[in-house]
PDB file of N, CA and C in Angstrom:
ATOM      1  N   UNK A   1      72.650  28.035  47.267  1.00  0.00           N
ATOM      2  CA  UNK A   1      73.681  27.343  46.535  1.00  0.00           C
ATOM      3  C   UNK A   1      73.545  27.623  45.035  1.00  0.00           C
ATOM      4  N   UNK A   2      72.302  27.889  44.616  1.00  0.00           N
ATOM      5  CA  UNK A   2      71.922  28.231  43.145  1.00  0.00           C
ATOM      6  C   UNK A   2      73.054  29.051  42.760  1.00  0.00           C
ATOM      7  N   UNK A   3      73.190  30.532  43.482  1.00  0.00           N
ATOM      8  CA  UNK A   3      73.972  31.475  43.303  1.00  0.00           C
ATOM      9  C   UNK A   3      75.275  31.334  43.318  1.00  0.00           C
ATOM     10  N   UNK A   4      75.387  30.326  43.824  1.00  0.00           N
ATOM     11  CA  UNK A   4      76.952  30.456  44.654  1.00  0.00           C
ATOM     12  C   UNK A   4      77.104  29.047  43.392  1.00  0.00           C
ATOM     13  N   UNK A   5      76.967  28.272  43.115  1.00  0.00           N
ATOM     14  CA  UNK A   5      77.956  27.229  42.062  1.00  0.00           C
ATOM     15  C   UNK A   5      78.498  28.210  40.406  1.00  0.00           C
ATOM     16  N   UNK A   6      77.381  28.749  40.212  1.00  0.00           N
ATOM     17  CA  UNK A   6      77.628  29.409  38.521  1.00  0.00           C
ATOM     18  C   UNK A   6      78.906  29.909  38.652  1.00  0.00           C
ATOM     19  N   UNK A   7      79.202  30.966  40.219  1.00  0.00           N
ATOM     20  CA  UNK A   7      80.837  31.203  40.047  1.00  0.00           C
ATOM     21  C   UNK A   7      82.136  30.589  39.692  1.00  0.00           C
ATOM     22  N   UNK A   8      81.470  29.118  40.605  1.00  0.00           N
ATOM     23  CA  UNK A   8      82.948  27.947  40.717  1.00  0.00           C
ATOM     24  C   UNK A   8      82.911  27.598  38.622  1.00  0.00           C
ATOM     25  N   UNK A   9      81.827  27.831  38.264  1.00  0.00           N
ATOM     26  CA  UNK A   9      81.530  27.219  37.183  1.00  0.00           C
ATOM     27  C   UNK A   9      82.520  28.922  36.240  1.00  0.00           C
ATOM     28  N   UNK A  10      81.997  30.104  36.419  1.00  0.00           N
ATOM     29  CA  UNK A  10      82.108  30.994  36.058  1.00  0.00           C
ATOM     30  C   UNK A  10      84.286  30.662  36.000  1.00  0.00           C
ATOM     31  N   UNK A  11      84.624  30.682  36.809  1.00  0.00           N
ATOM     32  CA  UNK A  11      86.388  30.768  36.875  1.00  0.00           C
ATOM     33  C   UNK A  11      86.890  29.143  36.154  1.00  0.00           C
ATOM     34  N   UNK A  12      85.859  28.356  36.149  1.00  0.00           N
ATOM     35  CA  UNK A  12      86.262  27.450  35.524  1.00  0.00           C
ATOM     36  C   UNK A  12      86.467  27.803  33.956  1.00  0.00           C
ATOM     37  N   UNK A  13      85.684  28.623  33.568  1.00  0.00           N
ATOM     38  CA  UNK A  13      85.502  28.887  32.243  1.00  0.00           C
ATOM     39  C   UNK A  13      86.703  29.349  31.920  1.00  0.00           C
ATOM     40  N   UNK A  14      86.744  30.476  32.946  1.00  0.00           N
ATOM     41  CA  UNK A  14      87.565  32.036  32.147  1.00  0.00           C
ATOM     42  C   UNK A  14      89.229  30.801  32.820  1.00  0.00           C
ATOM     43  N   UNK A  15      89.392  30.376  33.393  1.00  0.00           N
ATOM     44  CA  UNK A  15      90.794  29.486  33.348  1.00  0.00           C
ATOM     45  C   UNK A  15      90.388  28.542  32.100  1.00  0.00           C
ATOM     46  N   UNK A  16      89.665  27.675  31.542  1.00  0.00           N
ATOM     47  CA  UNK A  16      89.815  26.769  30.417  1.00  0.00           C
ATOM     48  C   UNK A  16      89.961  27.667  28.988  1.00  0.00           C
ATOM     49  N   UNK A  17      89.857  28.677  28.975  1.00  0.00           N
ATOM     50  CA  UNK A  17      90.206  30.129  28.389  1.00  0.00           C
ATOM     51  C   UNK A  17      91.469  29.407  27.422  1.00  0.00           C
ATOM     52  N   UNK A  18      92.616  29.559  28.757  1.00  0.00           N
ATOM     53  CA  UNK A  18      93.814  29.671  28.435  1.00  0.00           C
ATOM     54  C   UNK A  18      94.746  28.347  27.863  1.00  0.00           C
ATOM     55  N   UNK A  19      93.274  27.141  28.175  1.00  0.00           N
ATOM     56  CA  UNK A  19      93.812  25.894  26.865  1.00  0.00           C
ATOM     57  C   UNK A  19      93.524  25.929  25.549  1.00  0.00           C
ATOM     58  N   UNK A  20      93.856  25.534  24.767  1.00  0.00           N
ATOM     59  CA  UNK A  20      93.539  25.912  23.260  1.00  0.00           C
ATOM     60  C   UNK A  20      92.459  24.466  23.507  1.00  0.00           C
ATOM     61  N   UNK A  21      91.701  25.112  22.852  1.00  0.00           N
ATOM     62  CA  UNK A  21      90.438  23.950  22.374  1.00  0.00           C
ATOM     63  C   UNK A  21      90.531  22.895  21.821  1.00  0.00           C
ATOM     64  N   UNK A  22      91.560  22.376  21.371  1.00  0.00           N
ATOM     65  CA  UNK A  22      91.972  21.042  20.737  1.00  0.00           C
ATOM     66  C   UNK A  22      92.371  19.937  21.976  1.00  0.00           C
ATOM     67  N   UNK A  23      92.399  20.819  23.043  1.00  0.00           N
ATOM     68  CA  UNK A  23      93.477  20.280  24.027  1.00  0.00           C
ATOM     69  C   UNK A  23      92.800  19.667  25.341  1.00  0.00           C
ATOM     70  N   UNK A  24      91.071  20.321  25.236  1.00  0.00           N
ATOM     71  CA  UNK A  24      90.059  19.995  26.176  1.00  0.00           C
ATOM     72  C   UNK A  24      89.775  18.117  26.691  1.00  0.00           C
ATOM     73  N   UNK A  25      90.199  17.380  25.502  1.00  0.00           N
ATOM     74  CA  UNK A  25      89.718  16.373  25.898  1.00  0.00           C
ATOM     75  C   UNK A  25      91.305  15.702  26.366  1.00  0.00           C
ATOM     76  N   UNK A  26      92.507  16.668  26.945  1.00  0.00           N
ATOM     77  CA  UNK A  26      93.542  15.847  27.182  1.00  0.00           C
ATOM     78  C   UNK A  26      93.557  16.329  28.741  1.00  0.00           C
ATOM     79  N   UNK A  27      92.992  15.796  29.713  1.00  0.00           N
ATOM     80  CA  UNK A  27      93.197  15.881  30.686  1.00  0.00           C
ATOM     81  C   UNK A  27      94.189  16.092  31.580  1.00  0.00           C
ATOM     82  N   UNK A  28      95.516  15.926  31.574  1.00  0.00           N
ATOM     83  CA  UNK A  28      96.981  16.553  31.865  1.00  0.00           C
ATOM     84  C   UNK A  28      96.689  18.159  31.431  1.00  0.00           C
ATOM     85  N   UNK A  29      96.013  18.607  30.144  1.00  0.00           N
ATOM     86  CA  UNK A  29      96.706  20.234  30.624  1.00  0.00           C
ATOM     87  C   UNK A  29      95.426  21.098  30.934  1.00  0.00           C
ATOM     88  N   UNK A  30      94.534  20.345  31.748  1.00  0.00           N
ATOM     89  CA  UNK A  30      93.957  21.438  32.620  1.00  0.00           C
ATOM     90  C   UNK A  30      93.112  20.423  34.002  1.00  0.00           C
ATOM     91  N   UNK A  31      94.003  19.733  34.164  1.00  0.00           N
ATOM     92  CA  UNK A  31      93.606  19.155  35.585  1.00  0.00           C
ATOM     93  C   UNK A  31      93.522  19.952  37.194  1.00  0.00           C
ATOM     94  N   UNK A  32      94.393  20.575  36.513  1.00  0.00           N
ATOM     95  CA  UNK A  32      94.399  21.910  37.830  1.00  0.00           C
ATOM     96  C   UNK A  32      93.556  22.840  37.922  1.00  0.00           C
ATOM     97  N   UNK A  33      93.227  23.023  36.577  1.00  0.00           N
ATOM     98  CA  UNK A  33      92.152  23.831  36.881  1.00  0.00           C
ATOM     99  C   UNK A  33      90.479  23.313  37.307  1.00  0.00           C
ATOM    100  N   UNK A  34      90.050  21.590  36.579  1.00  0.00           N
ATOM    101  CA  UNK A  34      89.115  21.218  36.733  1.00  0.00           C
ATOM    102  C   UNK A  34      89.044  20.750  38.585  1.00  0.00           C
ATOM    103  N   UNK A  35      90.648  20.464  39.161  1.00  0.00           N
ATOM    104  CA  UNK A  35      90.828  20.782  40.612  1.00  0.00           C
ATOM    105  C   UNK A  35      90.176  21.793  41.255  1.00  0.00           C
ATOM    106  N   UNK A  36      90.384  22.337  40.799  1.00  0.00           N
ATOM    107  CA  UNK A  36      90.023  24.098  41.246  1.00  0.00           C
ATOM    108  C   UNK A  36      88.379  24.413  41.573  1.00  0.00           C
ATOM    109  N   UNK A  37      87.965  23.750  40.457  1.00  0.00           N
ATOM    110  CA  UNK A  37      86.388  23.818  40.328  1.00  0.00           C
ATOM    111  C   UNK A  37      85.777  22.866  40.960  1.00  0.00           C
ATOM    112  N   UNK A  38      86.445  21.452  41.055  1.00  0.00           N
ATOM    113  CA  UNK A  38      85.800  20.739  42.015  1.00  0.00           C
ATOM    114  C   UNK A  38      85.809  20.898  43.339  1.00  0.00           C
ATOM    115  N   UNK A  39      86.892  21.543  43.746  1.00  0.00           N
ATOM    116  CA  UNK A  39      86.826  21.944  45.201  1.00  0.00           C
ATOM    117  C   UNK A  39      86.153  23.375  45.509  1.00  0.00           C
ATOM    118  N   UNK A  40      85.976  24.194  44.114  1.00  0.00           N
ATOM    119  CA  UNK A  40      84.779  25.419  44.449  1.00  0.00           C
ATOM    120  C   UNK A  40      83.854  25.015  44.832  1.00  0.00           C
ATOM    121  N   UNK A  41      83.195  23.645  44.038  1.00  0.00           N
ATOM    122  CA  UNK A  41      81.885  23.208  44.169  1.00  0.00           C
ATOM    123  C   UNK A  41      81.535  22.769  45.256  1.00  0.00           C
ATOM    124  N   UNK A  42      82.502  22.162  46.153  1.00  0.00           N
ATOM    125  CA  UNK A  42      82.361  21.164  47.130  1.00  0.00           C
ATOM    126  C   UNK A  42      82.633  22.550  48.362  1.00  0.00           C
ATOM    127  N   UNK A  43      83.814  23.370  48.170  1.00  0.00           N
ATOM    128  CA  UNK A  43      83.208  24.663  49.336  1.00  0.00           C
ATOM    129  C   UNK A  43      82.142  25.097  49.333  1.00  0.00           C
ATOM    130  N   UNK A  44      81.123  25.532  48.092  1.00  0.00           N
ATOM    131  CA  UNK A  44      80.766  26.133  48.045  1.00  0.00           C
ATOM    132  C   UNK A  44      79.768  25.594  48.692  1.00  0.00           C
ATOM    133  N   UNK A  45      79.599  23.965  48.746  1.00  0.00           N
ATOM    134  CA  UNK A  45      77.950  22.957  49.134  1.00  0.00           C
ATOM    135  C   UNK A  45      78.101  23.536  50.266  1.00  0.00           C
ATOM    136  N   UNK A  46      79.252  23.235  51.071  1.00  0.00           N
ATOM    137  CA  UNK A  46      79.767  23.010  52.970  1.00  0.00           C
ATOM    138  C   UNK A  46      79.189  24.115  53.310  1.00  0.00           C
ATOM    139  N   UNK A  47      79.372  25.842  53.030  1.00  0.00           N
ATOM    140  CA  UNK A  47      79.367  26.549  52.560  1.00  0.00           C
ATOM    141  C   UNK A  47      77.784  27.277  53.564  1.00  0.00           C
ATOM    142  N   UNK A  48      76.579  26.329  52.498  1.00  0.00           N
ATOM    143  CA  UNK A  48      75.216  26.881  52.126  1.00  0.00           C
ATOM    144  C   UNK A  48      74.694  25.370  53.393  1.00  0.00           C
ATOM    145  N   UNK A  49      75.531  24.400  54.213  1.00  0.00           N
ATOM    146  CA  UNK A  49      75.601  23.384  54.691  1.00  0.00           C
ATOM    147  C   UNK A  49      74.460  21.973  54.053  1.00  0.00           C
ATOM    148  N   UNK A  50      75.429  22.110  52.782  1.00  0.00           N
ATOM    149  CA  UNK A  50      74.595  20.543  52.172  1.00  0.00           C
ATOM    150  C   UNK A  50      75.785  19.901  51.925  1.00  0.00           C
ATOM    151  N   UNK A  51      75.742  18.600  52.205  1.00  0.00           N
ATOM    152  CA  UNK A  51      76.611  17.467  51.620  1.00  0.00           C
ATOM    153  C   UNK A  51      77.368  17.577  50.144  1.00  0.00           C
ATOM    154  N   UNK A  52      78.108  16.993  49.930  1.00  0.00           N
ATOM    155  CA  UNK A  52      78.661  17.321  48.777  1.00  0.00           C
ATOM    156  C   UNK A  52      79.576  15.730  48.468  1.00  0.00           C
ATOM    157  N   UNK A  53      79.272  15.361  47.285  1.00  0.00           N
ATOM    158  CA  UNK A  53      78.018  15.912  46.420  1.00  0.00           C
ATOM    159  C   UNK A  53      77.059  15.781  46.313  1.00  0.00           C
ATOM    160  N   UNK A  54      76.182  16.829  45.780  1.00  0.00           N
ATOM    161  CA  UNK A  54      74.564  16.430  46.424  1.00  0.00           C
ATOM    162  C   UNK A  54      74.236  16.571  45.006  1.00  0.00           C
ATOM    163  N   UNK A  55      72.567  16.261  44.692  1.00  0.00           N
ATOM    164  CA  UNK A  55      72.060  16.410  43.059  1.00  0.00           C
ATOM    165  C   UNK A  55      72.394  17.676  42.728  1.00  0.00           C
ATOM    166  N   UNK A  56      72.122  18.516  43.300  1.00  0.00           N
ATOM    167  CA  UNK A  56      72.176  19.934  42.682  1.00  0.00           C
ATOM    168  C   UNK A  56      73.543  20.530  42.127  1.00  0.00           C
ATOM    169  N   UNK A  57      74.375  20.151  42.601  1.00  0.00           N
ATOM    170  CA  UNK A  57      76.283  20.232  42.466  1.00  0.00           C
ATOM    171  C   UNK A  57      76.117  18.944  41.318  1.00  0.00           C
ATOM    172  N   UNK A  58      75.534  17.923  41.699  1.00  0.00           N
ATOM    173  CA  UNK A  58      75.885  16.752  40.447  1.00  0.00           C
ATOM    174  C   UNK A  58      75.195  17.525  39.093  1.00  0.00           C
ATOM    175  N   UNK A  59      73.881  17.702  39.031  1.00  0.00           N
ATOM    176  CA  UNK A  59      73.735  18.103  37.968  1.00  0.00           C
ATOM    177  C   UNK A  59      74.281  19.401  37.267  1.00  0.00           C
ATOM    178  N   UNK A  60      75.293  20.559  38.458  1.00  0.00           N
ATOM    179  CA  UNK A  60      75.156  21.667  37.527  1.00  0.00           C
ATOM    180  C   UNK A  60      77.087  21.531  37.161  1.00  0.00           C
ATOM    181  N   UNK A  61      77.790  19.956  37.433  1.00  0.00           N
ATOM    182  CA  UNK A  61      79.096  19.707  37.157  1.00  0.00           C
ATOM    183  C   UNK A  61      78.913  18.874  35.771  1.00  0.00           C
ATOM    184  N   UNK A  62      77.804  18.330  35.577  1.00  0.00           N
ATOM    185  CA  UNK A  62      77.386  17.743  34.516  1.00  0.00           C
ATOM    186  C   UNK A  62      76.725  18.527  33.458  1.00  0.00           C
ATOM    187  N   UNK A  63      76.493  19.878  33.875  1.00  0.00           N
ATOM    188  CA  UNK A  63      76.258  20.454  32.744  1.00  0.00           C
ATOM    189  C   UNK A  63      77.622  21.589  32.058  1.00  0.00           C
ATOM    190  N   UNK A  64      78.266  21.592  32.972  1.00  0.00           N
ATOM    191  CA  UNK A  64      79.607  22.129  32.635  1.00  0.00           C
ATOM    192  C   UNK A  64      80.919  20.973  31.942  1.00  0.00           C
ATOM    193  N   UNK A  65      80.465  19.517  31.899  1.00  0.00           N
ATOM    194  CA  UNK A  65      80.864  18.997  31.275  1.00  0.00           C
ATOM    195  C   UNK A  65      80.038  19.068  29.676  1.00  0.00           C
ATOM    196  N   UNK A  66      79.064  18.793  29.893  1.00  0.00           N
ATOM    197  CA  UNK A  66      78.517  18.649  28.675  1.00  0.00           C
ATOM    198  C   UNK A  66      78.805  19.839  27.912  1.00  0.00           C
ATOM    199  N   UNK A  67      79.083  21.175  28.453  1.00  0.00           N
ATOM    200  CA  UNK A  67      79.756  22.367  27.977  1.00  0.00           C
ATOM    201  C   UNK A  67      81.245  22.311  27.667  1.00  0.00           C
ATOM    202  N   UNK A  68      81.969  21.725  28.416  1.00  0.00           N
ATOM    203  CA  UNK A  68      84.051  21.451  27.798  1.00  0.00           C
ATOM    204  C   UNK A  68      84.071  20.065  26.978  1.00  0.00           C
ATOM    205  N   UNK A  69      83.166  19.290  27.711  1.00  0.00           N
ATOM    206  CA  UNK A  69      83.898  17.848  27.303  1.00  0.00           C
ATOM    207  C   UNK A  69      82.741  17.401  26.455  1.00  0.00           C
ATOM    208  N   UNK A  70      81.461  18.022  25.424  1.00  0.00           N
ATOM    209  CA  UNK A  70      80.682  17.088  25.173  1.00  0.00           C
ATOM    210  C   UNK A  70      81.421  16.336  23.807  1.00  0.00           C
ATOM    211  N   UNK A  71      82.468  16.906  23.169  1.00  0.00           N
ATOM    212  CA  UNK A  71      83.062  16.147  21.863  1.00  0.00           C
ATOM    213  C   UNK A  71      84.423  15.328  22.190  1.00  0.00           C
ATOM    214  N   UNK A  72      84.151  15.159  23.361  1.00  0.00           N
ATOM    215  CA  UNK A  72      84.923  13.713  23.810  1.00  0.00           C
ATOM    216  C   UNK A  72      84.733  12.870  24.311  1.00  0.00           C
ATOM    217  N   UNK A  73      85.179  11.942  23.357  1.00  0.00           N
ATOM    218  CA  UNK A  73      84.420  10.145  23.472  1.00  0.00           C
ATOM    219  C   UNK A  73      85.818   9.178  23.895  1.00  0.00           C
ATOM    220  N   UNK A  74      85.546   8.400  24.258  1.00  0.00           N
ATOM    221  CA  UNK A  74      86.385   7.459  24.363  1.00  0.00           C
ATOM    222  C   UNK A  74      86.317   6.182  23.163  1.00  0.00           C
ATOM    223  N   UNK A  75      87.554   6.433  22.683  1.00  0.00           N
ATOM    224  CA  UNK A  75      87.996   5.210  21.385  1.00  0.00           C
ATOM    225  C   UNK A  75      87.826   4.018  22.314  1.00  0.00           C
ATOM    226  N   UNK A  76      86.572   2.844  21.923  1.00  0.00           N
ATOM    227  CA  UNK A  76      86.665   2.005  22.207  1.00  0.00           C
ATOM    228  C   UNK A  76      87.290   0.591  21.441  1.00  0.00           C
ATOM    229  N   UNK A  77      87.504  -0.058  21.806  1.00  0.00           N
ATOM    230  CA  UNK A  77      88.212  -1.318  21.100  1.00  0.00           C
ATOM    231  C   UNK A  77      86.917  -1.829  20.544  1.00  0.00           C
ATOM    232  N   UNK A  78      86.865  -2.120  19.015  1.00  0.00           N
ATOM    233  CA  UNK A  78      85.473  -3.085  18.388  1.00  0.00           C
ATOM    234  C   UNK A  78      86.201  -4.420  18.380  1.00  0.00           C
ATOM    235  N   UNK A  79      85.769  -5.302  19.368  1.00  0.00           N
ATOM    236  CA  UNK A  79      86.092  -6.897  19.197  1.00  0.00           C
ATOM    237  C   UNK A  79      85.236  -7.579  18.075  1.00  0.00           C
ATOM    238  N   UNK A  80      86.038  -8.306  17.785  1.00  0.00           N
ATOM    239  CA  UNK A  80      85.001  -9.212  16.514  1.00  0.00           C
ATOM    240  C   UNK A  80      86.011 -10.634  16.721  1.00  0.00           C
ATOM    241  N   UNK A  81      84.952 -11.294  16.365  1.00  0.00           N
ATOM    242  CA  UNK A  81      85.657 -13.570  16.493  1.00  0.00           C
ATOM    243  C   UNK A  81      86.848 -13.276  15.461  1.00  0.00           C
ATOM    244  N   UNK A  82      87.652 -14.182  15.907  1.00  0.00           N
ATOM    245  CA  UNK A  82      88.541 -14.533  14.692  1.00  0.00           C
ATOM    246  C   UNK A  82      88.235 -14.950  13.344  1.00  0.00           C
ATOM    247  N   UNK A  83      89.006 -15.188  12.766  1.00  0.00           N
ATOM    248  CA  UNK A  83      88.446 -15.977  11.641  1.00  0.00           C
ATOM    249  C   UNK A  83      88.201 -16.742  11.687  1.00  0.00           C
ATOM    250  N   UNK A  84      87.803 -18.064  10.904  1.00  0.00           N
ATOM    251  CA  UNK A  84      87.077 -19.395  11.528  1.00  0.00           C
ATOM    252  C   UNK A  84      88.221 -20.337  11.337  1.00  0.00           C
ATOM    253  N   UNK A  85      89.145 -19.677  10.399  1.00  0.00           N
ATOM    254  CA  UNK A  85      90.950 -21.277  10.507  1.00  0.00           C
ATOM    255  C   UNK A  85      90.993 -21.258  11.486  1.00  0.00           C
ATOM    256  N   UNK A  86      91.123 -19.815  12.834  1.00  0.00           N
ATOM    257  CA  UNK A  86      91.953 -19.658  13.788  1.00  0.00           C
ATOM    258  C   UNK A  86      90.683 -20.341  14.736  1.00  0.00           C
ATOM    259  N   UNK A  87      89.399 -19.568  14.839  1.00  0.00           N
ATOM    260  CA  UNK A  87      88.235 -20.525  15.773  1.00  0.00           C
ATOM    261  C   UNK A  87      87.982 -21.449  16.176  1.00  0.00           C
ATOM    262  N   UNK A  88      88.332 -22.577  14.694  1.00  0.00           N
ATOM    263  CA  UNK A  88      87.461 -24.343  14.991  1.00  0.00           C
ATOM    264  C   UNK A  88      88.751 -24.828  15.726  1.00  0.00           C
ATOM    265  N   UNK A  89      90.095 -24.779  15.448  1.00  0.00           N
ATOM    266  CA  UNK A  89      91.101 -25.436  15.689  1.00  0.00           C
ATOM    267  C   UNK A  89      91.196 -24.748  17.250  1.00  0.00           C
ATOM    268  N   UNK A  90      90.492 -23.518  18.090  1.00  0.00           N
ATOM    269  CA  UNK A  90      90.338 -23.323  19.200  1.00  0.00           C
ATOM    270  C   UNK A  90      89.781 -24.075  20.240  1.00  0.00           C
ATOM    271  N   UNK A  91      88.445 -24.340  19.069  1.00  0.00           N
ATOM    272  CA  UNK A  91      87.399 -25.013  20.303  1.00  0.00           C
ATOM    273  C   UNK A  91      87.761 -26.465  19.906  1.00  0.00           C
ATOM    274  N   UNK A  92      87.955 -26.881  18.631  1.00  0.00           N
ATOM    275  CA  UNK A  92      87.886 -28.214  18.746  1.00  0.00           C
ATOM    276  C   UNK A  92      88.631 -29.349  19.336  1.00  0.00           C
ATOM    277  N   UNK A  93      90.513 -28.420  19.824  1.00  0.00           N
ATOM    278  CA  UNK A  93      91.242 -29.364  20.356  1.00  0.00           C
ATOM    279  C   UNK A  93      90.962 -29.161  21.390  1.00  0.00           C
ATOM    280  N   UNK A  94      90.277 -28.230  22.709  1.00  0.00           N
ATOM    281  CA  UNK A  94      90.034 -29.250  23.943  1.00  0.00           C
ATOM    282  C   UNK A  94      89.169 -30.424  23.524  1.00  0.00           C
ATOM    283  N   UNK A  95      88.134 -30.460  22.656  1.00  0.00           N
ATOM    284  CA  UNK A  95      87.556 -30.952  22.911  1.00  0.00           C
ATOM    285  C   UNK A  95      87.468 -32.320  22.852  1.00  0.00           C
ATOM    286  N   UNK A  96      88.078 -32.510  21.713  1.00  0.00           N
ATOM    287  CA  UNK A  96      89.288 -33.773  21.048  1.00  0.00           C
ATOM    288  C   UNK A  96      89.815 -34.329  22.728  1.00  0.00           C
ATOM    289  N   UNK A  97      90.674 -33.551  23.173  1.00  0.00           N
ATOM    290  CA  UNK A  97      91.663 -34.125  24.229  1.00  0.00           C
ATOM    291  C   UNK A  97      90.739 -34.420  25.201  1.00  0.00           C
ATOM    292  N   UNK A  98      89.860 -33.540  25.332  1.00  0.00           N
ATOM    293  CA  UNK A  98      89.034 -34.035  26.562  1.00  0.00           C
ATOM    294  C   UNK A  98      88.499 -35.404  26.306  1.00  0.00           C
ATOM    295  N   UNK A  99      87.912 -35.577  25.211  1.00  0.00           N
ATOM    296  CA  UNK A  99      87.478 -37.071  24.439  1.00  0.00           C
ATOM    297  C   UNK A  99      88.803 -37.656  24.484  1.00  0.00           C
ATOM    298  N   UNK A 100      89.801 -37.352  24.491  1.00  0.00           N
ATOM    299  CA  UNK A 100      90.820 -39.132  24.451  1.00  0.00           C
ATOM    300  C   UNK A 100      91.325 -38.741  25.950  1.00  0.00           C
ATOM    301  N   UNK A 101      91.356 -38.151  27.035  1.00  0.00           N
ATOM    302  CA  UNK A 101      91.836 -38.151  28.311  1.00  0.00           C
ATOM    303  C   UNK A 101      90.708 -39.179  28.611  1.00  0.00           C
ATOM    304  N   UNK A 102      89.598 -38.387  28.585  1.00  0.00           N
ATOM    305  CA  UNK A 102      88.729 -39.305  29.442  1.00  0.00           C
ATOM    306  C   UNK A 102      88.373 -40.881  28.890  1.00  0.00           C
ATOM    307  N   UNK A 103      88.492 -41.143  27.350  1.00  0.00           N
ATOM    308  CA  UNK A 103      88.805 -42.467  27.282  1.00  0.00           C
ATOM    309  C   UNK A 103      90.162 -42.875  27.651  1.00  0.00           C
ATOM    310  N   UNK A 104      90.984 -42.347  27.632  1.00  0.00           N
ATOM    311  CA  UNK A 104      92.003 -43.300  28.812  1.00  0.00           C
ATOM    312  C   UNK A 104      91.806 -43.399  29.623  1.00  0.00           C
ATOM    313  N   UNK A 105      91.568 -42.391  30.787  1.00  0.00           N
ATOM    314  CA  UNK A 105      90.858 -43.113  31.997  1.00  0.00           C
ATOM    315  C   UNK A 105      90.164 -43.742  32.008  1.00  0.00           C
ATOM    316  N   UNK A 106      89.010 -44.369  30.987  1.00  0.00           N
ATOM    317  CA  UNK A 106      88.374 -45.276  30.701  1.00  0.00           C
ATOM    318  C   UNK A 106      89.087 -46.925  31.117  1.00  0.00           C
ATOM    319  N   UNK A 107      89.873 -46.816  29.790  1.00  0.00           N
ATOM    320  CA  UNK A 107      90.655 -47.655  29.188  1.00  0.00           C
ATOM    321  C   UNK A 107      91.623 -48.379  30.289  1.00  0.00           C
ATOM    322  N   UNK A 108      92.197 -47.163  31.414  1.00  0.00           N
ATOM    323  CA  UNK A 108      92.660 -47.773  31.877  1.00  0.00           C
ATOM    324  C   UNK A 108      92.600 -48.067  33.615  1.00  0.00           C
ATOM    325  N   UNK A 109      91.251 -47.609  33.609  1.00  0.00           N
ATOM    326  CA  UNK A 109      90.498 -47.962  34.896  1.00  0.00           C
ATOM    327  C   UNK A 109      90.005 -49.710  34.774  1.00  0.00           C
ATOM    328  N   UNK A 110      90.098 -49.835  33.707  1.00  0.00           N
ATOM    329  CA  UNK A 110      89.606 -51.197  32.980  1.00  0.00           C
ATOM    330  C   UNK A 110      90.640 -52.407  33.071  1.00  0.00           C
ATOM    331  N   UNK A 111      92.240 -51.756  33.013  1.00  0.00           N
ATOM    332  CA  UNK A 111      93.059 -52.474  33.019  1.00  0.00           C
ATOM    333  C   UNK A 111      93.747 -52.772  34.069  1.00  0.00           C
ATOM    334  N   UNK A 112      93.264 -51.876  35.185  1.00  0.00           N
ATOM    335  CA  UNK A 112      93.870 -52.069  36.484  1.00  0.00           C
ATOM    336  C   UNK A 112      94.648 -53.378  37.042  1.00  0.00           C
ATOM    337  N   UNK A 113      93.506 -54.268  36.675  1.00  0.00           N
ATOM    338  CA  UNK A 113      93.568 -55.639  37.459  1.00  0.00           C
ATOM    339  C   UNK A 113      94.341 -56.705  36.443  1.00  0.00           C
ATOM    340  N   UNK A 114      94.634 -56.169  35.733  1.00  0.00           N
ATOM    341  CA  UNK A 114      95.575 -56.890  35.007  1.00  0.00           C
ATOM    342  C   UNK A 114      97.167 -56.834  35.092  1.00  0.00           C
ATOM    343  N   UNK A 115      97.275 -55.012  34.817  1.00  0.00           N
ATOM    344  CA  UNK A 115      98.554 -54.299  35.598  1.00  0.00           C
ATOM    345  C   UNK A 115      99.197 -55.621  36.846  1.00  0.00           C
ATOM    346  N   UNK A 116      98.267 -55.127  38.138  1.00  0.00           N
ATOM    347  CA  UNK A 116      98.798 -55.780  39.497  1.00  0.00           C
ATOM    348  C   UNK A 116      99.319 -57.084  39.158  1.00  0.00           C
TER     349      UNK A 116
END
C-alpha cells in the first residue's frame, strides 16, 4: 500500500494544479477532485485488502492536507460578556421576580383561609 497511495496522492496534486492557489481553502472548486483522491485512497486500501480507512491511508491523507490546506483556518467567532449596563439588568431581573413570585406565594398561601 506504501507504493500504491503516493499515486492517489501524486494525481491529486497534478489536478489541484489547475486551481489557482488563492482558491485552495474554498472547497466548491476542487471538491471533485479531493473526490477523486479519496476514493483512490480507499481503492487503493481494498486493493492491497486492508480496511479503509486504516492509519496508514489516515496518516498519508493528513499529510497531503497539511500540504494544500495547511494555511487554512477557520474564522472563529471571539465571544466576550456584554457590557455590564446590558449584564446586571440580565441577571438581576430573574432574580428580583423570582424573589417577589415566591413571596406571593408566600403571602398568599397565608391568606387562603381568609379568601374562603
Amino acid at each position: 500500500m506504501l507504493e500504491r497511495l503516493p499515486r492517489c496522492g501524486k494525481a491529486f496534486a497534478d489536478m489541484m494544479q489547475k486551481v489557482d492557489v488563492w482558491k485552495w481553502c474554498n472547497l466548491s472548486e476542487f471538491i471533485v477532485y479531493y473526490e477523486h483522491f479519496t476514493n483512490c485512497t480507499e481503492l487503493e486500501s481494498i486493493l492491497v485488502g486492508c480496511y479503509w480507512p486504516n492509519p496508514l491511508a489516515q496518516s498519508f491523507i493528513t499529510g497531503i492536507h497539511r500540504q494544500f490546506f495547511s494555511n487554512c483556518t477557520v474564522d472563529r467567532a471571539h465571544w466576550e460578556d456584554p457590557p455590564d449596563e446590558v449584564l446586571i439588568p440580565l441577571i438581576a431581573v430573574p432574580v428580583v421576580l423570582t424573589v417577589v413570585m415566591a413571596g406571593l406565594v408566600v403571602w398568599c398561601s397565608k391568606r387562603t383561609d381568609q379568601l374562603l
